[in-house]
N, C-alpha and C. Protein backbone atom coordinates (compact mmCIF):
# COMPACT_ATOMS: atom_id res chain seq x y z
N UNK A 1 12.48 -28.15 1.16
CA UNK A 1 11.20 -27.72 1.66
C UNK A 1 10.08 -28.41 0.88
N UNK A 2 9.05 -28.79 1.48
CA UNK A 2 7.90 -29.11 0.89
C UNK A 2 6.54 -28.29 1.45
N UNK A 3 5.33 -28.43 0.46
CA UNK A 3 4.53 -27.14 0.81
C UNK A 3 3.20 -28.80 1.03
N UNK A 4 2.12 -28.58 1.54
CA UNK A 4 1.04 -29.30 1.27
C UNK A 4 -0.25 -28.30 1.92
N UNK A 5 -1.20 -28.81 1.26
CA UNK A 5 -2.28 -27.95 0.89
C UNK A 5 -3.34 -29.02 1.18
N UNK A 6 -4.40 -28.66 2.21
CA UNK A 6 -5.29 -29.14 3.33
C UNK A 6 -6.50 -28.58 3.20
N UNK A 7 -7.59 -29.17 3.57
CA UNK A 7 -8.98 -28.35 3.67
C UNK A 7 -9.90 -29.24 4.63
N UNK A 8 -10.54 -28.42 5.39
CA UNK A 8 -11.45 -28.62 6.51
C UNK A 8 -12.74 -28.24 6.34
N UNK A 9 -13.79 -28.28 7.04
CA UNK A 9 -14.99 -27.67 6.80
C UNK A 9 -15.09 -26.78 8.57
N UNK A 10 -15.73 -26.56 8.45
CA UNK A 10 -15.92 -25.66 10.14
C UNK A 10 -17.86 -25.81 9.89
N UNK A 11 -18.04 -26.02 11.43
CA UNK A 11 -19.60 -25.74 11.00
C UNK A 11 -20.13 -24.99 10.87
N UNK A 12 -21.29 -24.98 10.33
CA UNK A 12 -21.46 -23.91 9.27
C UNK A 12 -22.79 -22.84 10.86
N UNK A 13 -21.99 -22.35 11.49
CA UNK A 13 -22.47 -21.47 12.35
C UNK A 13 -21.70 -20.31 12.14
N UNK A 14 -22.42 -18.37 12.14
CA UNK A 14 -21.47 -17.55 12.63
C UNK A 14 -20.62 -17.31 13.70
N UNK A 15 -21.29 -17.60 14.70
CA UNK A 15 -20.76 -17.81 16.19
C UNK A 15 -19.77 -18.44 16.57
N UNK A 16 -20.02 -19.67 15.95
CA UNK A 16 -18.87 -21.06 16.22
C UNK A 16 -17.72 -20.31 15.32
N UNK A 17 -17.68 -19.93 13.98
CA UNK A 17 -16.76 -19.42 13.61
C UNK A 17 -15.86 -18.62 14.06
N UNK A 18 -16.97 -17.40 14.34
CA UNK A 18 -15.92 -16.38 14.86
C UNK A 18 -15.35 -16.99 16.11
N UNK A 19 -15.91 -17.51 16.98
CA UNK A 19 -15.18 -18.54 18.28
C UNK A 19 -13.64 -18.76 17.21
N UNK A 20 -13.69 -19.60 16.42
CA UNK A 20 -12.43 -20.60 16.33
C UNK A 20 -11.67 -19.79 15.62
N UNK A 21 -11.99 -18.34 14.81
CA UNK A 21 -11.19 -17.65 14.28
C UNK A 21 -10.31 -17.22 15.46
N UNK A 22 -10.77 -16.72 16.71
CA UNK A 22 -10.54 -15.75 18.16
C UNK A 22 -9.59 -16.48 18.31
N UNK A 23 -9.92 -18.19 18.42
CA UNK A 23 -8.85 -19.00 19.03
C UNK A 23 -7.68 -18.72 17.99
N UNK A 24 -7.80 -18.39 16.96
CA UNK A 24 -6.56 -18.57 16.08
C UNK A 24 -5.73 -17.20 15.94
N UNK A 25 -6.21 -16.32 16.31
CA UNK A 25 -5.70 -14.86 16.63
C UNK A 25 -4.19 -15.06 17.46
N UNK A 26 -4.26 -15.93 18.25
CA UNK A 26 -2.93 -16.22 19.01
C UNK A 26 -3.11 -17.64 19.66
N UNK A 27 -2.56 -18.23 18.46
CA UNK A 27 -2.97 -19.84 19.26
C UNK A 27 -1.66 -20.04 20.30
N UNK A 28 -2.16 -21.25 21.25
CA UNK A 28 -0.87 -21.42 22.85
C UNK A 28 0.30 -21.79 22.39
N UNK A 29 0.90 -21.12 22.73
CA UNK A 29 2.66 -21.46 22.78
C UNK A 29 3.12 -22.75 22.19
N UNK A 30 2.37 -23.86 23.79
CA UNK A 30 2.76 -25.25 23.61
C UNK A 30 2.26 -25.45 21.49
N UNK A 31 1.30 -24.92 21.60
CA UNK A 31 0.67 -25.74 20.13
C UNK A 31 1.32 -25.01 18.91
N UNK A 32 1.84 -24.04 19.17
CA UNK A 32 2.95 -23.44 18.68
C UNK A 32 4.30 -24.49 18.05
N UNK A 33 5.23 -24.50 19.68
CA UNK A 33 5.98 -25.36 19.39
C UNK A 33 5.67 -26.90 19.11
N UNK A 34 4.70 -27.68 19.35
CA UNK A 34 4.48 -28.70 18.58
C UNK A 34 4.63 -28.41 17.02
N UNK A 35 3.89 -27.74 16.47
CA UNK A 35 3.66 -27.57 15.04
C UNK A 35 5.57 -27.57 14.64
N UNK A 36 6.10 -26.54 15.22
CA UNK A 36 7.38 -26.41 14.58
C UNK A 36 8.57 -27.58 14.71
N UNK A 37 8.38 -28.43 16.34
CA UNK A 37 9.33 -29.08 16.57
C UNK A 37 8.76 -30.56 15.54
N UNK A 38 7.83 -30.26 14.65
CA UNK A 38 7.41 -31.64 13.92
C UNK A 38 8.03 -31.71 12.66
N UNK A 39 8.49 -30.47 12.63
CA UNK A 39 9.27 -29.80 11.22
C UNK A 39 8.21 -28.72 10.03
N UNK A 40 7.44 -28.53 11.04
CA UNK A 40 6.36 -27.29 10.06
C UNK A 40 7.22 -25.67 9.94
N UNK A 41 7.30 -25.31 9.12
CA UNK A 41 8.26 -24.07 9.55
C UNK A 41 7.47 -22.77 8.51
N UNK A 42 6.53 -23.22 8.63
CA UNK A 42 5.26 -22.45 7.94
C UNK A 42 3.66 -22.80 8.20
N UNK A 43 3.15 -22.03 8.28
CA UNK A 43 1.36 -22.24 8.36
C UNK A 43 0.29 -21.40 8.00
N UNK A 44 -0.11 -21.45 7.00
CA UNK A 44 -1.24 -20.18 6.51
C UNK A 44 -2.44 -20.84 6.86
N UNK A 45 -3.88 -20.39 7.08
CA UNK A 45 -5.09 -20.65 7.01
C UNK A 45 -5.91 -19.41 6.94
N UNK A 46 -6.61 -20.53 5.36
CA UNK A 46 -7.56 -18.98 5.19
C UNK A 46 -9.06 -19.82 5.43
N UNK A 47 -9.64 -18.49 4.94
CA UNK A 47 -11.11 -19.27 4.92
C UNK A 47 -11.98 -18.30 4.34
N UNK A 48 -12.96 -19.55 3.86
CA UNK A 48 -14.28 -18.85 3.19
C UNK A 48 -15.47 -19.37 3.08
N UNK A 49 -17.01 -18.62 4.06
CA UNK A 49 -17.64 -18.94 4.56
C UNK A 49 -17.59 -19.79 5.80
N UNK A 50 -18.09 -21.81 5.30
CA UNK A 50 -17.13 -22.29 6.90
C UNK A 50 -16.31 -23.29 5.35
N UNK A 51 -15.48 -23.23 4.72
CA UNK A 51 -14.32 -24.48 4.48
C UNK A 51 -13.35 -22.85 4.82
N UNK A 52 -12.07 -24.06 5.34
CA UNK A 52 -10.87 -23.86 5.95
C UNK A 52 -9.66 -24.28 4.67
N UNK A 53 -8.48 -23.59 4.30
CA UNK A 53 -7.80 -24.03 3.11
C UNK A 53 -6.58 -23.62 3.91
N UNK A 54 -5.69 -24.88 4.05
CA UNK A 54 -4.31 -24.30 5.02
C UNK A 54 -3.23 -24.96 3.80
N UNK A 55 -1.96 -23.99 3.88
CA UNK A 55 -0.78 -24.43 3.08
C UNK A 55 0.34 -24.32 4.10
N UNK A 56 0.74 -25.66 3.74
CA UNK A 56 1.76 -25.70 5.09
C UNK A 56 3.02 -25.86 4.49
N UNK A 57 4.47 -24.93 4.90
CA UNK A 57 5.55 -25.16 4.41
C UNK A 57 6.48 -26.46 5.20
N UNK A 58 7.32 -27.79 4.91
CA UNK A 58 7.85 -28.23 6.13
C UNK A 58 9.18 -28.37 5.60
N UNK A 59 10.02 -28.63 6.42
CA UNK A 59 11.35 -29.31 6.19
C UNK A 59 11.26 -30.63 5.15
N UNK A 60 12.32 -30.87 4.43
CA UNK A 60 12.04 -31.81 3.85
C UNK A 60 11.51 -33.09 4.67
N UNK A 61 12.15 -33.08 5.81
CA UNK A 61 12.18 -34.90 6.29
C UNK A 61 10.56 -34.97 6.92
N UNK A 62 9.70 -33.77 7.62
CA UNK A 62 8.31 -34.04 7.29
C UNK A 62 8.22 -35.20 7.23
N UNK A 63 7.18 -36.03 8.32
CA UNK A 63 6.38 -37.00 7.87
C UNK A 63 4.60 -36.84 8.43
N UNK A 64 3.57 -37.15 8.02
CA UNK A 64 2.44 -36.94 8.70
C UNK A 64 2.33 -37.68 10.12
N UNK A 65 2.88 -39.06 9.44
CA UNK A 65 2.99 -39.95 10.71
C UNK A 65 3.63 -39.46 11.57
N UNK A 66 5.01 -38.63 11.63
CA UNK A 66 5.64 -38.78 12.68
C UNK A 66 5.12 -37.69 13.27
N UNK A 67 4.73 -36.42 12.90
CA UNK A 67 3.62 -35.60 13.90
C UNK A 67 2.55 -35.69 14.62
N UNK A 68 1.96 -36.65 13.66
CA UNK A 68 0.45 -37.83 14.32
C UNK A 68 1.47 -38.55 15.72
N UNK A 69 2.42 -39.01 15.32
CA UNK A 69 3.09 -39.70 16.94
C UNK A 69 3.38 -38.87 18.17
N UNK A 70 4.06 -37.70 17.24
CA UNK A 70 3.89 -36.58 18.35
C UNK A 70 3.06 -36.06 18.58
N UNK A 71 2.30 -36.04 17.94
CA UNK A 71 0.78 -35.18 18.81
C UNK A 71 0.16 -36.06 19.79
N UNK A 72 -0.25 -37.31 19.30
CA UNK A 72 -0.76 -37.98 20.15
C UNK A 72 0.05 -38.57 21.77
N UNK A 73 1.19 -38.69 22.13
CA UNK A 73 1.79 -38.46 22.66
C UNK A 73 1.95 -36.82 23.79
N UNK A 74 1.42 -35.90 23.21
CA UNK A 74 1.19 -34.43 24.11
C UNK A 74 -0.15 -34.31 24.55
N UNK A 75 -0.29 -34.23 25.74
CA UNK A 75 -1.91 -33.31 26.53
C UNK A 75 -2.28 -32.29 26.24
N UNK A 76 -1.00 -31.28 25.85
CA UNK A 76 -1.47 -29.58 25.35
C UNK A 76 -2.28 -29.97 23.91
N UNK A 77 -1.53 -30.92 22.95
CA UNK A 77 -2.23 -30.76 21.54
C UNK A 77 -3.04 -31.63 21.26
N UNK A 78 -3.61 -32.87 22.69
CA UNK A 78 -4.94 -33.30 22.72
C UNK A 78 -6.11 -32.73 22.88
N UNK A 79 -5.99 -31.83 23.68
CA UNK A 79 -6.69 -31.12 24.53
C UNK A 79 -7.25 -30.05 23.31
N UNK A 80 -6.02 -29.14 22.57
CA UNK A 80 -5.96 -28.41 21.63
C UNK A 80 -7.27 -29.13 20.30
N UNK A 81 -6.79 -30.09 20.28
CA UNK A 81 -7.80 -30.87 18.98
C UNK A 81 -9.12 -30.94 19.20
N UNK A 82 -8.83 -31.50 20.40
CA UNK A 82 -10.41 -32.07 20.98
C UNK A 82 -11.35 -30.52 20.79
N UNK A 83 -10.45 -29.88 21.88
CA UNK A 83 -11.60 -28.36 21.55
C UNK A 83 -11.87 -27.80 19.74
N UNK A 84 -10.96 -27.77 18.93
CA UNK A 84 -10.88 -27.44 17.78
C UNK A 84 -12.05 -28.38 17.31
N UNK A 85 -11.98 -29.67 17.26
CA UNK A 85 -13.18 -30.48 16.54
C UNK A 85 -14.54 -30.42 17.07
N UNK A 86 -14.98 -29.62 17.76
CA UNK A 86 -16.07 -29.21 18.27
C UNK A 86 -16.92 -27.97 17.23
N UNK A 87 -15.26 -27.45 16.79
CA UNK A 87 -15.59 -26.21 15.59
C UNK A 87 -15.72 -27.01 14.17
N UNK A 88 -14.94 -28.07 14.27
CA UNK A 88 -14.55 -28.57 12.72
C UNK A 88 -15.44 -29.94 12.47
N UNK A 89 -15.50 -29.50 10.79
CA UNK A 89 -16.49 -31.00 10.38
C UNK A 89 -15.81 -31.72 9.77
N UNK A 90 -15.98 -32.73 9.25
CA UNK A 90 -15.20 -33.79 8.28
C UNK A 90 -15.39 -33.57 6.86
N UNK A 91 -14.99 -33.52 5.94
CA UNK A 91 -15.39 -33.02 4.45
C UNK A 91 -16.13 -34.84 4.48
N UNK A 92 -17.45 -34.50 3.50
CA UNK A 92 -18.14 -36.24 3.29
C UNK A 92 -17.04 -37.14 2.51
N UNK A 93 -15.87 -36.97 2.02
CA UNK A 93 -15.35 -37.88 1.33
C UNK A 93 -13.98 -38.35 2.89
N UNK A 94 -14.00 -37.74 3.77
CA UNK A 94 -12.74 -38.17 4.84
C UNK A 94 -12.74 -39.49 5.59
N UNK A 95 -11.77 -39.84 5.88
CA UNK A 95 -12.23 -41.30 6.67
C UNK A 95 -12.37 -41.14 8.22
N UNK A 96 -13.13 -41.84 8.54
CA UNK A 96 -13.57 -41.91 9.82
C UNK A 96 -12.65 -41.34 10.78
N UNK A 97 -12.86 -39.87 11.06
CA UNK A 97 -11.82 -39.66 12.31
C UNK A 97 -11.19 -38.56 11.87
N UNK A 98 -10.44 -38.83 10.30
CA UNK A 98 -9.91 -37.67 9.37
C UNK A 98 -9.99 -36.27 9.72
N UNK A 99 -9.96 -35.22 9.99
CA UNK A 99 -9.89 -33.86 9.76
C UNK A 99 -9.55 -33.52 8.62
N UNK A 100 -8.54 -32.73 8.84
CA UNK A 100 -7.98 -31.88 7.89
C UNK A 100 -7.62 -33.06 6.86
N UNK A 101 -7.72 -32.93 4.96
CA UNK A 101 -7.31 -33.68 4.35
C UNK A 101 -6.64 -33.02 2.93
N UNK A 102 -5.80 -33.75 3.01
CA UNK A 102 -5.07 -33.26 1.73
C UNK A 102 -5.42 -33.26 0.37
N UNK A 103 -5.21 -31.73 -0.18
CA UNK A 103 -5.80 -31.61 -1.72
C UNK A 103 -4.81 -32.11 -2.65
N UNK A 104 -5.26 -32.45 -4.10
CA UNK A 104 -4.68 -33.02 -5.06
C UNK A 104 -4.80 -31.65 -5.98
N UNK A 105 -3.32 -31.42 -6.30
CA UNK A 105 -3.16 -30.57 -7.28
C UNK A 105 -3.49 -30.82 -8.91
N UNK A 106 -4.25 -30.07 -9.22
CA UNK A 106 -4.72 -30.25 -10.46
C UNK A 106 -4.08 -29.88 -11.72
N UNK A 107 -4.05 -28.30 -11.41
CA UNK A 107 -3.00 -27.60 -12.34
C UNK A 107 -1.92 -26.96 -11.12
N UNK A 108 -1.36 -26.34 -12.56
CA UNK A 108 -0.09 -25.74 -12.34
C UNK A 108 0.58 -24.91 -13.55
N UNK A 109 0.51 -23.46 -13.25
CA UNK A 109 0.97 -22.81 -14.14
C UNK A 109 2.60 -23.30 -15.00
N UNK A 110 2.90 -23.43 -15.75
CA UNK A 110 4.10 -23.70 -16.46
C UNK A 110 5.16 -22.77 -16.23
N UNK A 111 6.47 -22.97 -16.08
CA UNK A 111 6.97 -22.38 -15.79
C UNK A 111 7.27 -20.98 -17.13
């Protein structure tokens, strides 16, 4: 298993928020099984104010790329994005296009 740890911004509206929280109350099936058939077999998202902090559990073999192939490849989880990035901003350090981007662990308690 591997875990990775993500952060988004959402814009900074109440409205728009609570919108994309609603959507996440029971997100669609299809976008469901995408997430899992990519090898995600976990998904938390929290939030505070508008940044977004998701920890994702996957199978080892996980690749970003190969979910990026499958997503882009599906209409349900184009469609799914497109509406989502209407809610979501780019953090100023992401590259052009970027969403969600991966945090660098700093610490770590000792065992």
């Amino acid at each position: 298993m591997k875990t990775y740890y993500l952060t988004v911004d959402l814009v900074d509206d109440p409205v728009m928020i609570a919108e994309y929280e609603a959507y996440h109350q029971k997100i669609r099936p299809e976008i469901e099984k995408s997430i899992r058939d990519a090898g995600v077999t976990r998904m938390d998202i929290f939030r505070r104010d508008n940044r977004l902090f998701m920890v994702m559990e996957t199978e080892d073999d996980f690749s970003f790329e190969k979910k990026a192939e499958m997503d882009a490849s599906n209409p349900k989880v184009q469609e799914w994005e497109q509406l989502m990035w209407k809610y979501q901003q780019a953090l100023p350090s992401a590259k052009p296009g970027e969403k969600w981007v991966l945090m660098n662990q700093i610490f770590a308690l000792p065992d």
